[in-house]
Protein backbone atom coordinates (compact mmCIF):
# COMPACT_ATOMS: atom_id res chain seq x y z
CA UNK A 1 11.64 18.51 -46.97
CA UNK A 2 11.95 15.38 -45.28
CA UNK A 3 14.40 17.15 -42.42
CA UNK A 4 11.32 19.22 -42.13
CA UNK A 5 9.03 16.22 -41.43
CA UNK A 6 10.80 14.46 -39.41
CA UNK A 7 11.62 17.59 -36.80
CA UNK A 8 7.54 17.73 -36.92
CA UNK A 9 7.43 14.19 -36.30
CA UNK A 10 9.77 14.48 -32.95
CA UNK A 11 7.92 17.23 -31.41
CA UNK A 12 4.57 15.89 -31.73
CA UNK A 13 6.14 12.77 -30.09
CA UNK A 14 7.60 15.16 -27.74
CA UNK A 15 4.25 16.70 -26.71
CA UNK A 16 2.59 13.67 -26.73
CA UNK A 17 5.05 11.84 -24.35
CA UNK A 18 4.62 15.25 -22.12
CA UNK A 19 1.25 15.27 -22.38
CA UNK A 20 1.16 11.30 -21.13
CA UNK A 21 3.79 12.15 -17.99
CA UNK A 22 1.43 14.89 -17.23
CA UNK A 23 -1.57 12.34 -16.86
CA UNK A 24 0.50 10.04 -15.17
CA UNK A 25 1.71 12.52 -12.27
CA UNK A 26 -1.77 14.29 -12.37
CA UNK A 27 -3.14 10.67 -11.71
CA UNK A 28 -1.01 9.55 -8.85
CA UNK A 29 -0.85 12.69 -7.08
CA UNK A 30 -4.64 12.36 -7.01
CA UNK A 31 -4.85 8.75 -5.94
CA UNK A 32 -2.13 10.18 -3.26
CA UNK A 33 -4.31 12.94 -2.04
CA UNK A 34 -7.64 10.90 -1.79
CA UNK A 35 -6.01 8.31 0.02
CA UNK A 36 -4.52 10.36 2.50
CA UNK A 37 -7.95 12.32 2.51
CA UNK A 38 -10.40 9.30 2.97
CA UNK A 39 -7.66 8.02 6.20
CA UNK A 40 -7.86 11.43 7.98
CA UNK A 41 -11.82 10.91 7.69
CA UNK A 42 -11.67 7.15 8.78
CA UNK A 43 -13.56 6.75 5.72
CA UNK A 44 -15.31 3.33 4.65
CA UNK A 45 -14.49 4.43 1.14
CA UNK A 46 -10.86 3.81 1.70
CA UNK A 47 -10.79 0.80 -0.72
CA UNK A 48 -11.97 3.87 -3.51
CA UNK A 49 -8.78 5.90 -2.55
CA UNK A 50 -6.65 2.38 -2.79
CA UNK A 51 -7.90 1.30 -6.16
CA UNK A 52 -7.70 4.73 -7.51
CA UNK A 53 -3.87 4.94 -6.56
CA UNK A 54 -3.69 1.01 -7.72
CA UNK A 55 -4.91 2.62 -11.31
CA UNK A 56 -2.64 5.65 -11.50
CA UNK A 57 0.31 2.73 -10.92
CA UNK A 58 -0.49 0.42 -13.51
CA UNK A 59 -0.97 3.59 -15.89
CA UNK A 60 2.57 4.46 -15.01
CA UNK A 61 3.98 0.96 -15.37
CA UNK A 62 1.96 0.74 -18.45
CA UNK A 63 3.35 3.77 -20.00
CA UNK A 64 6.75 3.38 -18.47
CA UNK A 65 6.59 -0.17 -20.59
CA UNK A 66 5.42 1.25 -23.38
CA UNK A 67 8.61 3.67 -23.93
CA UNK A 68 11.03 0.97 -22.47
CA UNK A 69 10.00 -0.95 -24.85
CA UNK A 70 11.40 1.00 -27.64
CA UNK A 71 15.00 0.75 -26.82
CA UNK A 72 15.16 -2.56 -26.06
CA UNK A 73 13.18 -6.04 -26.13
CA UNK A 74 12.21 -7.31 -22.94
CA UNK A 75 11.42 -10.91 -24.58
CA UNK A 76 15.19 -11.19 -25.74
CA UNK A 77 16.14 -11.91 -21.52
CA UNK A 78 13.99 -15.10 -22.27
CA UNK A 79 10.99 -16.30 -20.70
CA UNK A 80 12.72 -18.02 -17.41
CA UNK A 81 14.08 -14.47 -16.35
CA UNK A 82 11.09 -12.68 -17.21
CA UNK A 83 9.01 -15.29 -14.88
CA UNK A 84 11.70 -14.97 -12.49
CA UNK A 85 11.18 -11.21 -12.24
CA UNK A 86 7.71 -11.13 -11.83
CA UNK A 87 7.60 -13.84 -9.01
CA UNK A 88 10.26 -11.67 -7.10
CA UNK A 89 7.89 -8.94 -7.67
CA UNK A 90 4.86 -10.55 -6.23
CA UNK A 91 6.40 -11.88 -3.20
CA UNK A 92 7.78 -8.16 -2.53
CA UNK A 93 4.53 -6.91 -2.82
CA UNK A 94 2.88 -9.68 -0.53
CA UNK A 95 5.62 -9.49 1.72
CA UNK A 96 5.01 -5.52 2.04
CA UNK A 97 1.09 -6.40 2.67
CA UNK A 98 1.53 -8.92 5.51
CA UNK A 99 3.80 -6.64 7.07
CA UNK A 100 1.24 -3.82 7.14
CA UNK A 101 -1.30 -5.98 8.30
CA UNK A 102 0.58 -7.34 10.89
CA UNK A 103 0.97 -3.94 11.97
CA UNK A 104 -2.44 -2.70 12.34
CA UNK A 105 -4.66 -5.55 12.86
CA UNK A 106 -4.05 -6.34 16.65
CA UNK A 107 -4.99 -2.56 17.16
CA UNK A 108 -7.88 -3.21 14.96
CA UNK A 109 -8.72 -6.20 16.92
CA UNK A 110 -8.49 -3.85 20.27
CA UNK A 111 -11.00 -1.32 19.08
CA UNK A 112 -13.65 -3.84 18.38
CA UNK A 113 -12.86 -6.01 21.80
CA UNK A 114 -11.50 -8.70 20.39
CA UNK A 115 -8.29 -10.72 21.27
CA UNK A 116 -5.48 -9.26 19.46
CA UNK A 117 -3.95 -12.66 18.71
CA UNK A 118 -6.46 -14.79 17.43
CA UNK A 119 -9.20 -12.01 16.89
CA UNK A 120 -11.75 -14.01 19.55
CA UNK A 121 -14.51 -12.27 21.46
CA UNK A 122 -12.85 -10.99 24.72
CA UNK A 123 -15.11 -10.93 28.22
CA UNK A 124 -12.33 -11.21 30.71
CA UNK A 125 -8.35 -10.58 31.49
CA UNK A 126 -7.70 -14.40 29.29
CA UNK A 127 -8.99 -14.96 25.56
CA UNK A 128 -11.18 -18.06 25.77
CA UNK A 129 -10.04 -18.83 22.18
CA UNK A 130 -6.17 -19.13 22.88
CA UNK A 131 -5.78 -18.88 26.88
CA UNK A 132 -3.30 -15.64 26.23
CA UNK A 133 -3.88 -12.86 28.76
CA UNK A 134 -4.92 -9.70 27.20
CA UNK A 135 -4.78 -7.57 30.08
CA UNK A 136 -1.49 -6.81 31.29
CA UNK A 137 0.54 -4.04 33.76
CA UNK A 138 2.00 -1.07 31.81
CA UNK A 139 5.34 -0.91 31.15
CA UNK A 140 5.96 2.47 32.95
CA UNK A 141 3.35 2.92 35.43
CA UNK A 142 2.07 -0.93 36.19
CA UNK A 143 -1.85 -0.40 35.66
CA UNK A 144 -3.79 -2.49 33.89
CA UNK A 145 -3.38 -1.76 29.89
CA UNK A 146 -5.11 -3.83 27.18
CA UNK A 147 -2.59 -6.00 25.43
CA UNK A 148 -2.23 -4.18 21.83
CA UNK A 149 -3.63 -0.80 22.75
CA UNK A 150 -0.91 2.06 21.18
CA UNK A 151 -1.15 4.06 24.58
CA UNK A 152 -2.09 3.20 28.30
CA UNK A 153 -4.82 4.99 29.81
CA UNK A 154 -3.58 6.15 33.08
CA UNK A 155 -0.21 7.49 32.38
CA UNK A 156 -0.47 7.72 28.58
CA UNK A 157 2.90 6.35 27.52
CA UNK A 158 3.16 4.14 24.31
């Protein structure tokens, strides 16, 4: 009798553990997909498509921490490690931002005529914020090419 029980026991915390995974991978695929979706469109909704792949992470970390959890104590590393761990973590995941903002905000900069180093107003071929010349011959065909732009305008290299 109590065999009995216990094999119902395991597969209802079989199915339920399935039936989590399956939320988990339905939810990130979909914060994938709208993400990707809202970019294509150039959307002004792309913070939306961020924060819904932000929650599909957390619910798999949350999860993921929740099973972990049963075969062994995190708080048994001790505190010190455990702050250690989640300070490496959040200077990972700043480091990872500031590198993808470093990345697109001089082109960002460049579509709304600014300078692409400080970010002032551009009029002329110098930024009268920081004196650096935003205007600049190409590298293959010498014409005059915006400093930051991905491609040049006359002979369309990068």
């Amino acid at each position: 009798m109590a065999h009995l029980v216990q094999d119902e026991l395991d597969e209802e915390d079989r199915d339920t553990f399935l039936a989590r995974l399956a939320l988990v991978g339905v939810s990130l695929a979909a914060g994938y997909w709208l993400l990707a979706w809202l970019r294509r469109r150039r959307s002004r909704y792309l913070p939306l498509g961020a924060a819904t792949l932000a929650y599909a992470t957390i619910l798999a970390f949350v999860l993921a921490a929740d099973y972990l959890t049963d075969y062994w104590d995190p708080f048994e590393l001790g505190l010190i490690v455990l702050s250690l761990v989640g300070t490496a973590a959040t200077v990972a995941a700043y480091w990872v931002l500031e590198r993808y903002v470093a990345r697109r905000l001089p082109r960002r900069r460049v579509r709304r005529s600014e300078c692409p180093f400080c970010g002032f107003p551009v009029r002329g071929e110098h930024c009268e914020g920081c004196s650096r010349e935003v205007v600049a011959p190409g590298a293959h065909c010498d014409a005059p090419r915006r400093v930051g732009t991905p491609h040049c305008v006359v002979c369309g290299a990068p």
